[in-house]
Protein backbone atom coordinates (compact mmCIF):
# COMPACT_ATOMS: atom_id res chain seq x y z
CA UNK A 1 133.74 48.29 44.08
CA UNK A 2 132.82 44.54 44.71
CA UNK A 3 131.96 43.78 48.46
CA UNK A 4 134.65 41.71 49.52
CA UNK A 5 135.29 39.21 52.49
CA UNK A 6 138.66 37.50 53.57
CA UNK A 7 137.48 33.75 54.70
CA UNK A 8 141.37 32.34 56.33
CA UNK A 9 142.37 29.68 58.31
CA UNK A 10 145.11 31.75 60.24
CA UNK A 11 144.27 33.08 62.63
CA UNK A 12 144.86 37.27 61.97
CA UNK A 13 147.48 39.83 63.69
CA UNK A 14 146.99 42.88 63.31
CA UNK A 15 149.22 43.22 60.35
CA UNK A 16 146.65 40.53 58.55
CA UNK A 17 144.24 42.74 58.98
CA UNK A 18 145.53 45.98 58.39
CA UNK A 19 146.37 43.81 54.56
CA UNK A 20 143.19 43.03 53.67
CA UNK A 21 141.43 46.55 54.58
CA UNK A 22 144.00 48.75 52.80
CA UNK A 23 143.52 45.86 50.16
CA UNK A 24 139.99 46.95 49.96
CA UNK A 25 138.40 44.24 51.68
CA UNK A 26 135.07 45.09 53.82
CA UNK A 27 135.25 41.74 56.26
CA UNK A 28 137.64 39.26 57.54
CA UNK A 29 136.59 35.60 59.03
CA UNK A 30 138.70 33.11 60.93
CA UNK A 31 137.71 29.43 60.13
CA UNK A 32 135.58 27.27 60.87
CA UNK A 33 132.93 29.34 59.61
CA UNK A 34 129.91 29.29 61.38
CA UNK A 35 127.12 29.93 58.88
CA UNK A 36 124.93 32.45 61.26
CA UNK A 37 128.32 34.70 61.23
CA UNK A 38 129.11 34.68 57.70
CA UNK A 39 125.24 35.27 56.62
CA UNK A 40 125.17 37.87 58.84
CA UNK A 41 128.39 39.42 58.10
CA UNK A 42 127.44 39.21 54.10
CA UNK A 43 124.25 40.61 54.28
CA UNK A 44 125.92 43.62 56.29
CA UNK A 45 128.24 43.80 53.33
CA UNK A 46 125.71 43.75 50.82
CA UNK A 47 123.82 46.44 52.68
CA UNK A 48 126.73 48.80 52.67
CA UNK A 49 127.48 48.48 49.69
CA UNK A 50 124.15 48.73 48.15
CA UNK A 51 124.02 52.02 50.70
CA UNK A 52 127.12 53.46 48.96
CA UNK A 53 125.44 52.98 45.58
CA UNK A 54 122.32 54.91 46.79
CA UNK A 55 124.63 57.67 48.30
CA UNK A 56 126.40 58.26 45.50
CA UNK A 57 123.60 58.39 42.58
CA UNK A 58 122.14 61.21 45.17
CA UNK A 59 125.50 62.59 45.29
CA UNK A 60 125.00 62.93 41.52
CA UNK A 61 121.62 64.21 41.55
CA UNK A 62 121.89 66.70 43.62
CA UNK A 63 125.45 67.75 41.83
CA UNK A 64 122.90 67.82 38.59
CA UNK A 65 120.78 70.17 40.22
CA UNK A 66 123.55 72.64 41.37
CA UNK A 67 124.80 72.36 38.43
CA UNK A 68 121.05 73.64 36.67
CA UNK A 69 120.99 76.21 39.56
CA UNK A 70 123.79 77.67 38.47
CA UNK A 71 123.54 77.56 35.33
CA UNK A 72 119.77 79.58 35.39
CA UNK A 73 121.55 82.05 38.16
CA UNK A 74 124.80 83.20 35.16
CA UNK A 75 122.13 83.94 32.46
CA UNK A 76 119.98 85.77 34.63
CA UNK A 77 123.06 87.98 35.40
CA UNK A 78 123.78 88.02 31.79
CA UNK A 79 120.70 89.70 31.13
């Protein structure tokens, strides 16, 4: 997933927007840009996405160690 935001000149109805989030993007900006807004609104996009990243390597990791739990738990009912 690549953080994504629209930058338009239109200005959006809802049906613009509704577009570009089921399109998969995370932000949507209505020029002129105003550079406090869009550094801002990037860095929040970076940070959720860099939060997702986190989340899911933990996801993993702690799927891992299930998975090792589990795995000690059948052979010591096989015994």
């Amino acid at each position: 997933h690549i953080p994504t935001i629209i930058i338009t000149g239109v200005k959006p109805t809802s049906e613009h927007l509704q577009y570009a989030f089921d399109s998969g993007a995370n932000d949507y900006i209505v020029k002129p840009l105003n550079a406090t807004e869009l550094y801002a609104r990037a860095d929040a996009v970076v940070q959720m996405h860099q939060a997702l990243q986190l989340l899911e390597e933990l996801r993993k990791v702690i799927e891992e160690q299930k998975n090792r739990e589990l795995s000690t738990q059948a052979i010591e009912i096989a015994k």
